[in-house]
N, C-alpha and C. Protein backbone atom coordinates (compact mmCIF):
# COMPACT_ATOMS: atom_id res chain seq x y z
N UNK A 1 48.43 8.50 -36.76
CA UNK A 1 47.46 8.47 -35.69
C UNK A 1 46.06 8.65 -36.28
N UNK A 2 44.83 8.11 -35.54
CA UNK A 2 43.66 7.68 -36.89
C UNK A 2 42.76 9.46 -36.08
N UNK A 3 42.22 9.53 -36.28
CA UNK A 3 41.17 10.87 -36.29
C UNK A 3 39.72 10.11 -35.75
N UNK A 4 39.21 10.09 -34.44
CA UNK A 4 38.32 10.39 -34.27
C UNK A 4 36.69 11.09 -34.13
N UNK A 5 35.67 10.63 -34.41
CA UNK A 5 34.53 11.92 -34.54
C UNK A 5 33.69 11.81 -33.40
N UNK A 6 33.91 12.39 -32.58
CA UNK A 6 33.04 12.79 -30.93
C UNK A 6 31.02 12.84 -32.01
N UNK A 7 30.84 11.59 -31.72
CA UNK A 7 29.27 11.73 -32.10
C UNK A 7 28.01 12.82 -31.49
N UNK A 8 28.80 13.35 -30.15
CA UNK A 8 27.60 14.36 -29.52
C UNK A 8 27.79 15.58 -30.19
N UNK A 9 28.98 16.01 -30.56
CA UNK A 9 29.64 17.33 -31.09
C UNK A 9 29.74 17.74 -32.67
N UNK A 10 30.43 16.23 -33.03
CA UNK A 10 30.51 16.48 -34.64
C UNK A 10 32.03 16.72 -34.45
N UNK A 11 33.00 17.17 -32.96
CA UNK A 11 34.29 17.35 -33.49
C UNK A 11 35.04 16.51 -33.66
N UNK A 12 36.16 16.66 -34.60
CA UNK A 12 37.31 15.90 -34.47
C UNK A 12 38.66 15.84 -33.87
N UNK A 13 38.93 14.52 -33.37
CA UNK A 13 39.86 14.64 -32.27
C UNK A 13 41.11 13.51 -32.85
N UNK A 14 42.37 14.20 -32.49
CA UNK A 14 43.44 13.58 -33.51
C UNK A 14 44.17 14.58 -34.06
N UNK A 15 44.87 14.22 -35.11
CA UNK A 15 45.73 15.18 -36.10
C UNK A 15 44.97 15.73 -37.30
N UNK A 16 44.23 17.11 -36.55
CA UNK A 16 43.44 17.89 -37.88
C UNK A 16 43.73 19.29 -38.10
N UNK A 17 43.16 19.46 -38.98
CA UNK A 17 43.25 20.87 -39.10
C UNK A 17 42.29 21.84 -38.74
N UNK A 18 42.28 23.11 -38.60
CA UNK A 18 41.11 23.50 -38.35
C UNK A 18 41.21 25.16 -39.00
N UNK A 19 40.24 25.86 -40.14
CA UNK A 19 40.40 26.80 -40.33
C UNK A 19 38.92 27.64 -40.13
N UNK A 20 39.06 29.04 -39.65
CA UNK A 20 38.49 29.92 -38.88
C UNK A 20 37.61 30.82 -39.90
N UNK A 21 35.99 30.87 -40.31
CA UNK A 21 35.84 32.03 -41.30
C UNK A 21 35.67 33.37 -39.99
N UNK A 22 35.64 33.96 -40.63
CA UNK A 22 34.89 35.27 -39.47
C UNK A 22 33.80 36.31 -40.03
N UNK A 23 32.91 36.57 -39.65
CA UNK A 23 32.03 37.23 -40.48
C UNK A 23 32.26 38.64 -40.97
N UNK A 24 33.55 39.27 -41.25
CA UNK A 24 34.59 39.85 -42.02
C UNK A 24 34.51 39.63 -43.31
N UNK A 25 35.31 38.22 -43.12
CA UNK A 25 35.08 37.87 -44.37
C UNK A 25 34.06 37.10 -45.55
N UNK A 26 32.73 37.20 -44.39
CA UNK A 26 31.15 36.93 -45.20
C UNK A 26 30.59 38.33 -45.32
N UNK A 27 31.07 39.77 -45.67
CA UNK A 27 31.03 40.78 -45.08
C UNK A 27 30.52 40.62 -46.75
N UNK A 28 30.94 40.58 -47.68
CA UNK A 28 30.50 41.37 -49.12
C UNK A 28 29.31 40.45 -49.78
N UNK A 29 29.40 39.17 -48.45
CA UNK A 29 28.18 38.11 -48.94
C UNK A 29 27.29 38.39 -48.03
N UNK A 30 26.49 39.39 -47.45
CA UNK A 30 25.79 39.52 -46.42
C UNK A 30 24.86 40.68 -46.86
N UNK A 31 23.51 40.16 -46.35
CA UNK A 31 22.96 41.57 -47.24
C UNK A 31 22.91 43.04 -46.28
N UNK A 32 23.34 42.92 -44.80
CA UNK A 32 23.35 43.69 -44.26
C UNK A 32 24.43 44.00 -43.44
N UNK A 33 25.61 44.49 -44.16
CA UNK A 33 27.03 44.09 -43.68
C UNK A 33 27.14 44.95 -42.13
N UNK A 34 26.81 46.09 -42.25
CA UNK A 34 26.73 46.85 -41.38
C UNK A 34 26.60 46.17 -39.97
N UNK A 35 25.81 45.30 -39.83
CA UNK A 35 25.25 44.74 -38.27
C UNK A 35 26.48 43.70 -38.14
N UNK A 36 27.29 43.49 -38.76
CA UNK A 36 28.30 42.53 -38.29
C UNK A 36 29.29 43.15 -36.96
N UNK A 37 28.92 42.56 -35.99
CA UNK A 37 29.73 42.45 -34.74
C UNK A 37 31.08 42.70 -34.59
N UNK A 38 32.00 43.67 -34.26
CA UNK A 38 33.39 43.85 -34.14
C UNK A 38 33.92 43.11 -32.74
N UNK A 39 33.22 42.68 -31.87
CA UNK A 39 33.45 42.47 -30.66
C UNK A 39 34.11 41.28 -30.67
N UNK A 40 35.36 41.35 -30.10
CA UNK A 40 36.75 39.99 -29.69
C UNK A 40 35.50 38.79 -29.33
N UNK A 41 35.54 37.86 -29.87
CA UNK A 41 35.42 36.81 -29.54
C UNK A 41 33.58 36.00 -30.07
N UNK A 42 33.38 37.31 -30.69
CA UNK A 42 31.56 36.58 -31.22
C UNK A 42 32.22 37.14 -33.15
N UNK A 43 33.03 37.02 -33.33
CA UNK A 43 33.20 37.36 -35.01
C UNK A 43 33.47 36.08 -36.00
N UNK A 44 33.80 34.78 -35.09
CA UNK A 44 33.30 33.88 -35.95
C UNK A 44 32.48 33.07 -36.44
N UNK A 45 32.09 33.15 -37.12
CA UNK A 45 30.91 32.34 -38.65
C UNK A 45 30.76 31.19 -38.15
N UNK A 46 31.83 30.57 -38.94
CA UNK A 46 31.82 29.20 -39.13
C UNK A 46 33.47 28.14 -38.88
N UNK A 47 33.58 27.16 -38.54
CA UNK A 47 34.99 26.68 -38.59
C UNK A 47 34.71 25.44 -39.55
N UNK A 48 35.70 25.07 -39.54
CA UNK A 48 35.82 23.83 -40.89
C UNK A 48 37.46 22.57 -39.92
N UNK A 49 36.82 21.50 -39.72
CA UNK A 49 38.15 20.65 -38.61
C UNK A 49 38.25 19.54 -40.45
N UNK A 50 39.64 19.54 -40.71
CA UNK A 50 39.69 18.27 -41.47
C UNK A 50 40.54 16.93 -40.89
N UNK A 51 40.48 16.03 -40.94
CA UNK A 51 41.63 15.23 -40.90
C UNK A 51 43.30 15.41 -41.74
N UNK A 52 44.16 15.45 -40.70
CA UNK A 52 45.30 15.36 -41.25
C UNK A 52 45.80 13.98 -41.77
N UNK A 53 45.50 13.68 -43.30
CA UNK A 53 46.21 12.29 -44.03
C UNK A 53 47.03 12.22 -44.63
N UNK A 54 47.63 13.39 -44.83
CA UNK A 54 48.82 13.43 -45.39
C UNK A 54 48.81 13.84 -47.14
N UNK A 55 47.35 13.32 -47.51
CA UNK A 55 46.75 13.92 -49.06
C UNK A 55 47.21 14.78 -49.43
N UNK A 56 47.70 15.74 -50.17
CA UNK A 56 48.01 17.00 -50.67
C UNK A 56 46.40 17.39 -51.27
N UNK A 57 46.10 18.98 -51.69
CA UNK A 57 45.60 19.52 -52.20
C UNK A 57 45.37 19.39 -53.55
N UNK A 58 44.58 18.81 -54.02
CA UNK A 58 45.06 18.67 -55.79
C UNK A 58 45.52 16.90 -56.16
N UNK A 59 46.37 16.32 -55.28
CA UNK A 59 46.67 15.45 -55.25
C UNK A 59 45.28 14.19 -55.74
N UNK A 60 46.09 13.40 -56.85
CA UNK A 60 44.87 12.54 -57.53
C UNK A 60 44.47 11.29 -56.37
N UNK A 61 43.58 11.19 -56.82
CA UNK A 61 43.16 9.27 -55.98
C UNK A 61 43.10 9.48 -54.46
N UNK A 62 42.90 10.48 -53.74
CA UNK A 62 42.83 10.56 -52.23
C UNK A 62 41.56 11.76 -51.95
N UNK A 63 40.82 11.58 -51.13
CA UNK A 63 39.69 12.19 -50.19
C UNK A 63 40.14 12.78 -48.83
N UNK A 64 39.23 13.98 -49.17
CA UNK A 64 39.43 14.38 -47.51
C UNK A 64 38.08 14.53 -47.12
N UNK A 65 38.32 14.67 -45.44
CA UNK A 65 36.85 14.19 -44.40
C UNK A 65 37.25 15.29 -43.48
N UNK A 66 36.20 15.52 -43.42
CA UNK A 66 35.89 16.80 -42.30
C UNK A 66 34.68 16.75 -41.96
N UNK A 67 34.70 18.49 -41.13
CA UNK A 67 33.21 18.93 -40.25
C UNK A 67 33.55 20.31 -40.83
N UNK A 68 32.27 20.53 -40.65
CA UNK A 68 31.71 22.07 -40.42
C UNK A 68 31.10 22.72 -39.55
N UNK A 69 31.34 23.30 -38.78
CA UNK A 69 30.71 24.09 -37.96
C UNK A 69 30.41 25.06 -37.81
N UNK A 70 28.61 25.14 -37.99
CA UNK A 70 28.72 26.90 -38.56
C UNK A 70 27.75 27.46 -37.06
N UNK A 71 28.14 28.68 -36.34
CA UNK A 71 27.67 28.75 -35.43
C UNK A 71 26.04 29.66 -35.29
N UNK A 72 25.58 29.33 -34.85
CA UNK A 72 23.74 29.73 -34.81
C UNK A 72 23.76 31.24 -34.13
N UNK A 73 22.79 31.69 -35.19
CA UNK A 73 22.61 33.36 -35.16
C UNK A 73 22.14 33.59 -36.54
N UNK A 74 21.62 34.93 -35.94
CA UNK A 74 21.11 35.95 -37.32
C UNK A 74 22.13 37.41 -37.53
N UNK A 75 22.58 37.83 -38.63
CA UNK A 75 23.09 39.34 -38.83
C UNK A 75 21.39 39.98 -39.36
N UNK A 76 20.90 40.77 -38.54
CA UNK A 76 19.94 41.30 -38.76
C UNK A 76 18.61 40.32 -38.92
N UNK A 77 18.10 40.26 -40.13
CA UNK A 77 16.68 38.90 -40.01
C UNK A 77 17.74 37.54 -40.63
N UNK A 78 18.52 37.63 -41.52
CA UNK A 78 18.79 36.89 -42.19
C UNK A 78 20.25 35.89 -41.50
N UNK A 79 20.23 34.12 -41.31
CA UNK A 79 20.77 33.45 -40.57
C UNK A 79 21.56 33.12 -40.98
N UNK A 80 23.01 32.65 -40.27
CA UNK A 80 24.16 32.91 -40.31
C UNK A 80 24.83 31.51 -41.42
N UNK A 81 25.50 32.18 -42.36
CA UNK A 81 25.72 31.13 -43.63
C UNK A 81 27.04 30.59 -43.37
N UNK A 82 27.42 29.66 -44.54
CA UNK A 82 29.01 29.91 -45.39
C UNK A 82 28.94 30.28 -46.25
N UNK A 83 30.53 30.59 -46.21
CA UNK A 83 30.52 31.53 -48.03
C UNK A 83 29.64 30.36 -49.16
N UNK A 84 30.14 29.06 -49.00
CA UNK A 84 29.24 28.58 -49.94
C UNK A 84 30.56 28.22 -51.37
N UNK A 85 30.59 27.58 -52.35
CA UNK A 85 31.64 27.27 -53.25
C UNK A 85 31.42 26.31 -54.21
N UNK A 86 31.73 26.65 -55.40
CA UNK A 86 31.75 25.26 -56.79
C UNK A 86 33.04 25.01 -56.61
N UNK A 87 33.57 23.75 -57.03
CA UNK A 87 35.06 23.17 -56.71
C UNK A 87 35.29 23.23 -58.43
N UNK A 88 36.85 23.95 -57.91
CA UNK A 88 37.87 24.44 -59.01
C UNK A 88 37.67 22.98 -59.92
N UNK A 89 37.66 21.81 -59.54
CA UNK A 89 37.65 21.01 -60.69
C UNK A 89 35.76 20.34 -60.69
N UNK A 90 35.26 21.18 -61.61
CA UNK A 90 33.90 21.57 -61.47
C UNK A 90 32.70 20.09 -61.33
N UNK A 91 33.79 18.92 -62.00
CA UNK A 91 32.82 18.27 -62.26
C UNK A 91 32.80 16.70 -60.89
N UNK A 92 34.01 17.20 -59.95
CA UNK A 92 33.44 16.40 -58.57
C UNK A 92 32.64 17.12 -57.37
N UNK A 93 31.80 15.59 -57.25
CA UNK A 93 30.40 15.66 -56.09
C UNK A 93 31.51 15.66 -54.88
N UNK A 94 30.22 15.52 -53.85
CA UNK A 94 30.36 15.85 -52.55
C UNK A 94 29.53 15.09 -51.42
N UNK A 95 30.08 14.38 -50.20
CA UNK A 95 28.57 13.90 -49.70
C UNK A 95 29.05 14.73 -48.27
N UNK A 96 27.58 15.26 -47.86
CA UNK A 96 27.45 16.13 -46.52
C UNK A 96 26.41 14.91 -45.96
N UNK A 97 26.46 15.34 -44.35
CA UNK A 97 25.47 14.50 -43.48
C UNK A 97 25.47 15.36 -42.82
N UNK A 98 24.21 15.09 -42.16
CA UNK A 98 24.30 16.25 -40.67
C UNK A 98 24.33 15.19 -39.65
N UNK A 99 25.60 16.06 -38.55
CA UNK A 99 25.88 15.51 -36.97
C UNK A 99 24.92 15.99 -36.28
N UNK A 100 24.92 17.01 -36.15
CA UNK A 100 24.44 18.31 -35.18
C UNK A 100 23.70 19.20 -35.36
N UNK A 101 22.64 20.06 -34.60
CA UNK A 101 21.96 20.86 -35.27
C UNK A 101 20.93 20.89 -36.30
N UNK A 102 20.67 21.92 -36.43
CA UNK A 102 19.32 21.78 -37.76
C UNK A 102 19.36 23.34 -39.10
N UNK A 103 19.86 22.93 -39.99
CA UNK A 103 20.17 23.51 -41.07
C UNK A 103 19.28 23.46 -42.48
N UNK A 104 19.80 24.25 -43.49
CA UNK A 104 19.85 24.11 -44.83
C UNK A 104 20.57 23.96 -45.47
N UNK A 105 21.12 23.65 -47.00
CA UNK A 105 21.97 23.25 -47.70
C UNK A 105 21.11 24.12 -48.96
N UNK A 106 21.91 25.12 -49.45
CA UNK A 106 21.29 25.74 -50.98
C UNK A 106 21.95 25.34 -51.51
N UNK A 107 21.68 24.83 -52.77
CA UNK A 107 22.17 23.97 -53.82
C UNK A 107 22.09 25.35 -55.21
N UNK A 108 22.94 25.53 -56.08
CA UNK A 108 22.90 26.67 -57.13
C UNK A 108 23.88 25.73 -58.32
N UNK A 109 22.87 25.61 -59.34
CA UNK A 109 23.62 24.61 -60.41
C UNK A 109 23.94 26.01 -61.50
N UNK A 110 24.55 25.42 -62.99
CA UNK A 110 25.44 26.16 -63.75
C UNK A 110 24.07 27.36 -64.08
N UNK A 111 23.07 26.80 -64.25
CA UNK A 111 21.88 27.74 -64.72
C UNK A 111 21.26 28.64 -63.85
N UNK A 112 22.12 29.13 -62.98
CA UNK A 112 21.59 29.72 -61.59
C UNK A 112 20.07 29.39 -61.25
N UNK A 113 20.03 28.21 -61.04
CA UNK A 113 18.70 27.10 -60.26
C UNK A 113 19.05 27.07 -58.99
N UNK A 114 18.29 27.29 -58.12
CA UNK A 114 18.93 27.08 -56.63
C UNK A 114 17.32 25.99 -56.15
N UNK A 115 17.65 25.00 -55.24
CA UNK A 115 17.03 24.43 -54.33
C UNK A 115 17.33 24.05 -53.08
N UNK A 116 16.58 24.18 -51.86
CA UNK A 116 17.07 24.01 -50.58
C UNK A 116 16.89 22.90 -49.86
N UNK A 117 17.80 22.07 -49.09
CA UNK A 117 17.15 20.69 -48.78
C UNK A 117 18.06 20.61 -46.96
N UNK A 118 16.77 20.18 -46.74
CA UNK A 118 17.10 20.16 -44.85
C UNK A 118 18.56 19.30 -44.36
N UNK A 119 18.80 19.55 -43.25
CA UNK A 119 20.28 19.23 -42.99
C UNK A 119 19.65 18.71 -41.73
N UNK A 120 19.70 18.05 -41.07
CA UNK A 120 19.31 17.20 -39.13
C UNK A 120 20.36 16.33 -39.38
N UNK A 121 20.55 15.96 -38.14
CA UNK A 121 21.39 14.70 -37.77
C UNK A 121 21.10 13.31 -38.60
N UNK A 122 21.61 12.84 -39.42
CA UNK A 122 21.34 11.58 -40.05
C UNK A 122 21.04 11.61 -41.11
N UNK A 123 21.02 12.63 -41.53
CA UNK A 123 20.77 12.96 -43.25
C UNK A 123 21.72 12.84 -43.74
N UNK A 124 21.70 12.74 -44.79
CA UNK A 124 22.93 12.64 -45.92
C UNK A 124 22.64 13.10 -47.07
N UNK A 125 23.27 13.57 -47.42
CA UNK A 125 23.25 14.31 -48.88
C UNK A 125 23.72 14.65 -49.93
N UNK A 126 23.99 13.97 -51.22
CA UNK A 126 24.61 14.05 -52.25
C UNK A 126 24.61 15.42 -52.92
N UNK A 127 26.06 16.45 -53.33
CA UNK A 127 25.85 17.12 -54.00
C UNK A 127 26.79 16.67 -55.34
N UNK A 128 25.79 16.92 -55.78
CA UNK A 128 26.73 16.66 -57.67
C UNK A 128 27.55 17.24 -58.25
N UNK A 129 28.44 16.91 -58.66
CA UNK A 129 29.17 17.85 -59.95
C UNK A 129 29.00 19.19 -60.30
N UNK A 130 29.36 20.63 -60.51
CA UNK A 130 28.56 21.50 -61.26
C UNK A 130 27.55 22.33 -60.49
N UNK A 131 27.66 22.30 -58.94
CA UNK A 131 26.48 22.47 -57.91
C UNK A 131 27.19 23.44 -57.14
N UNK A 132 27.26 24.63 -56.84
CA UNK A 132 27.68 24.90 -55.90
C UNK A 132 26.52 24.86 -54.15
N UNK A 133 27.66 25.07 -52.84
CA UNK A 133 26.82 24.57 -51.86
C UNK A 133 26.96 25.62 -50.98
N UNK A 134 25.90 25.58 -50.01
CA UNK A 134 26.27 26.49 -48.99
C UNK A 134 25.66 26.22 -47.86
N UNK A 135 25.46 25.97 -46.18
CA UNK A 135 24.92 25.73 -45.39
C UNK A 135 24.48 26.95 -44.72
N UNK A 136 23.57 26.97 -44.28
CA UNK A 136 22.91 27.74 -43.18
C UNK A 136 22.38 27.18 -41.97
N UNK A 137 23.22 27.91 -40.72
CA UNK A 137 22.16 27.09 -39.67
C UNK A 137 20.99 28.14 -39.25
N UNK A 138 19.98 27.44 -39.13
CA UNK A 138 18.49 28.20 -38.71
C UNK A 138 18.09 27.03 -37.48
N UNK A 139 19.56 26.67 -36.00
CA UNK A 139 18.61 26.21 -35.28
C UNK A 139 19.17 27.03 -34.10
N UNK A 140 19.48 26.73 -32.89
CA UNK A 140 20.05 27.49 -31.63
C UNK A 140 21.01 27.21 -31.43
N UNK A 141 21.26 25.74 -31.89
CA UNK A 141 22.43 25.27 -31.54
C UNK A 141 23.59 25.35 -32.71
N UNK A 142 24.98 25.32 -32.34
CA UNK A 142 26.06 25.38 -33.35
C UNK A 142 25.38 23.55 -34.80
N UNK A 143 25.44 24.16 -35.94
CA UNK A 143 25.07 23.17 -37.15
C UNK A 143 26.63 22.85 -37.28
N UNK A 144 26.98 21.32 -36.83
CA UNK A 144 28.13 20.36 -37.24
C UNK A 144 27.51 19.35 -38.55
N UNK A 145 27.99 19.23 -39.81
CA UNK A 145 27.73 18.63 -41.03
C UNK A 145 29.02 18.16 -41.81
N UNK A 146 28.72 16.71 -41.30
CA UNK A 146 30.43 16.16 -42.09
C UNK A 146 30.15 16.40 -43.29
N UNK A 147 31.76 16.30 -43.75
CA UNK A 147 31.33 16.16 -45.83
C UNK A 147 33.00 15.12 -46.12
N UNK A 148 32.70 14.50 -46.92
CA UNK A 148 34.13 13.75 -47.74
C UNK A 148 33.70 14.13 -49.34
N UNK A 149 34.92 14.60 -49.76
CA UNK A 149 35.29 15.63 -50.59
C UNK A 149 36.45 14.91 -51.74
N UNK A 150 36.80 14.84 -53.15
CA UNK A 150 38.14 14.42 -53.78
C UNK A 150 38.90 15.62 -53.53
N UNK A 151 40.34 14.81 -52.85
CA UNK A 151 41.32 15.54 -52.54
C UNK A 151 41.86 16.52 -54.51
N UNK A 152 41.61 16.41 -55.10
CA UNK A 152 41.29 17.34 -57.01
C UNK A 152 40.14 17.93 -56.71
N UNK A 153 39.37 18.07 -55.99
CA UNK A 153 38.21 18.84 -56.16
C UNK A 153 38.74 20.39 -56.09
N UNK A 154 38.99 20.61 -54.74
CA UNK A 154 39.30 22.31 -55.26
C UNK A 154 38.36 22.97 -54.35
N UNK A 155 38.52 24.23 -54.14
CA UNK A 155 37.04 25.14 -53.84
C UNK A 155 37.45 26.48 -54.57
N UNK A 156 36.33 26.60 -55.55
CA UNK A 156 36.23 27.96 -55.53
C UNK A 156 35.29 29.32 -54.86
N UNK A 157 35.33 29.83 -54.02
CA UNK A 157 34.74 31.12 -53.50
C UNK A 157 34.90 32.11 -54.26
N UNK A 158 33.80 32.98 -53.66
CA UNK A 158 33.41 34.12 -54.37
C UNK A 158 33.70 35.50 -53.74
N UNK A 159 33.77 36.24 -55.07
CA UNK A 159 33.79 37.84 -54.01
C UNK A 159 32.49 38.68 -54.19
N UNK A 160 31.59 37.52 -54.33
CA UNK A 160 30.10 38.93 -54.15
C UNK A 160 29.43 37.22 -54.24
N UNK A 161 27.88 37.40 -54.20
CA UNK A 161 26.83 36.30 -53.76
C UNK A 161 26.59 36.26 -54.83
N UNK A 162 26.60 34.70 -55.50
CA UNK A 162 25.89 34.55 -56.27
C UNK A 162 24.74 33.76 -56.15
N UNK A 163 24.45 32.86 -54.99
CA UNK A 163 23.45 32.70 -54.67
C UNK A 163 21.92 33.86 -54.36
N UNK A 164 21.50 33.61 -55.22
CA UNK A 164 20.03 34.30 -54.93
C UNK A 164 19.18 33.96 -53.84
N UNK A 165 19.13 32.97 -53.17
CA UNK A 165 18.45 32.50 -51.94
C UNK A 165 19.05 32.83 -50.38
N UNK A 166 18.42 33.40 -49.87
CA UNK A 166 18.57 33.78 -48.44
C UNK A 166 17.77 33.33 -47.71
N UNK A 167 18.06 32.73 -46.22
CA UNK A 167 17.32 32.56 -45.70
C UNK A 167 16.74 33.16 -44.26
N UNK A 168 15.99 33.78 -44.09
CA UNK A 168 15.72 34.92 -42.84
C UNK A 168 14.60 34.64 -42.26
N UNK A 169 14.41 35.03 -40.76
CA UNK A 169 13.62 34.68 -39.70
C UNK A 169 12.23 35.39 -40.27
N UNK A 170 11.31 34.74 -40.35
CA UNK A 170 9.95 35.44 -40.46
C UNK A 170 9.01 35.08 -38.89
N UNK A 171 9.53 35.39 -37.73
CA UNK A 171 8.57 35.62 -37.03
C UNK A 171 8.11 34.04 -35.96
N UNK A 172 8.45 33.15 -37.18
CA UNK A 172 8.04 31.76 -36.73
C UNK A 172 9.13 30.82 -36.55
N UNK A 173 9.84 31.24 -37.92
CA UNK A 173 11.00 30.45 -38.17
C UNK A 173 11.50 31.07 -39.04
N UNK A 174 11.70 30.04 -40.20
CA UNK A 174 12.66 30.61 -41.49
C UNK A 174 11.49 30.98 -42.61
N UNK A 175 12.29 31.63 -43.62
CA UNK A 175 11.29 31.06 -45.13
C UNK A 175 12.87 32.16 -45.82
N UNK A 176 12.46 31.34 -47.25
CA UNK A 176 13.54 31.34 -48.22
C UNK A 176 13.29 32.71 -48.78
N UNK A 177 13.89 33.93 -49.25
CA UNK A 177 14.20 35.15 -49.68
C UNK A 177 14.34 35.48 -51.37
N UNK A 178 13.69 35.12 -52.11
CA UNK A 178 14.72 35.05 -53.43
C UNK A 178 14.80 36.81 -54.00
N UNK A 179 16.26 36.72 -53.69
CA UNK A 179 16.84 38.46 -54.85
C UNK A 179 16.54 38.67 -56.03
């Protein structure tokens, strides 16, 4: 059965998957863990919908396609991320677009270089090899950002931030934080 993408939403409709972060577990990536919300039903982050193709994990010569959905808010000044990840097989890219919403994308290469590049509806965006990524939404609305991915790519996550760039409300809007 083929997988549909609802263009107003960014979701997918069909045989997908869908896995849940909760800001729990962005808890040791957060600079102010404390303000994270215990309350049933506002504790998730971000979701991730893929298509079900039958690809395996690891599996050579096949791609997977998804969304992201990371939902709009601040923990204290600073706006609500993903964990962010270099893929276990380090040296495949990535292309993101934005559906929905209005975001950032921090980019952190092997030399801990970080640069930030806007996410809106219709963008597209190559990440390279060797890059790890991470989205932030900084708009009101939930940030939906497809990505197609090599099914060998991999993700690796972290258990502490290695991104140095944060991004937090100054009053107007955003501006970038560096640790």
């Amino acid at each position: 059965m083929p997988t549909n993408l609802k263009s107003d939403s960014g979701n997918l409709i069909g045989e997908t998957i869908r896995k849940d972060t909760t800001f729990d577990a962005l808890r040791p990536l957060i600079r102010n863990p404390k303000l994270i919300s215990t309350e049933k039903g506002k504790n998730i982050s971000y979701w991730v919908e893929m298509q079900k193709n039958g690809v395996q994990d690891g599996q050579s010569g096949g791609l997977f396609f998804g969304v992201s959905h990371v939902n709009p808010g601040k923990i204290g000044n600073e706006f609500n991320f993903t964990k962010g990840h270099f893929h276990q097989s380090i040296d495949t890219g990535e292309y993101y677009w934005g559906i929905k919403g209005h975001g950032l994308l921090i980019l952190h290469d092997l030399n801990a270089e970080e640069h930030v590049e806007e996410v809106v509806p219709g963008r597209v965006l190559y990440i390279p090899g060797k890059v790890a990524h991470r989205l932030v939404n900084i708009g009101d609305d939930v940030l939906s950002v497809g990505a197609v991915w090599q099914s060998i790519s991999g993700h690796q996550y972290f258990k502490s931030n290695i991104f140095s760039t944060r991004i937090i409300a100054d009053g107007t809007g955003w501006k970038m934080d560096k640790e």
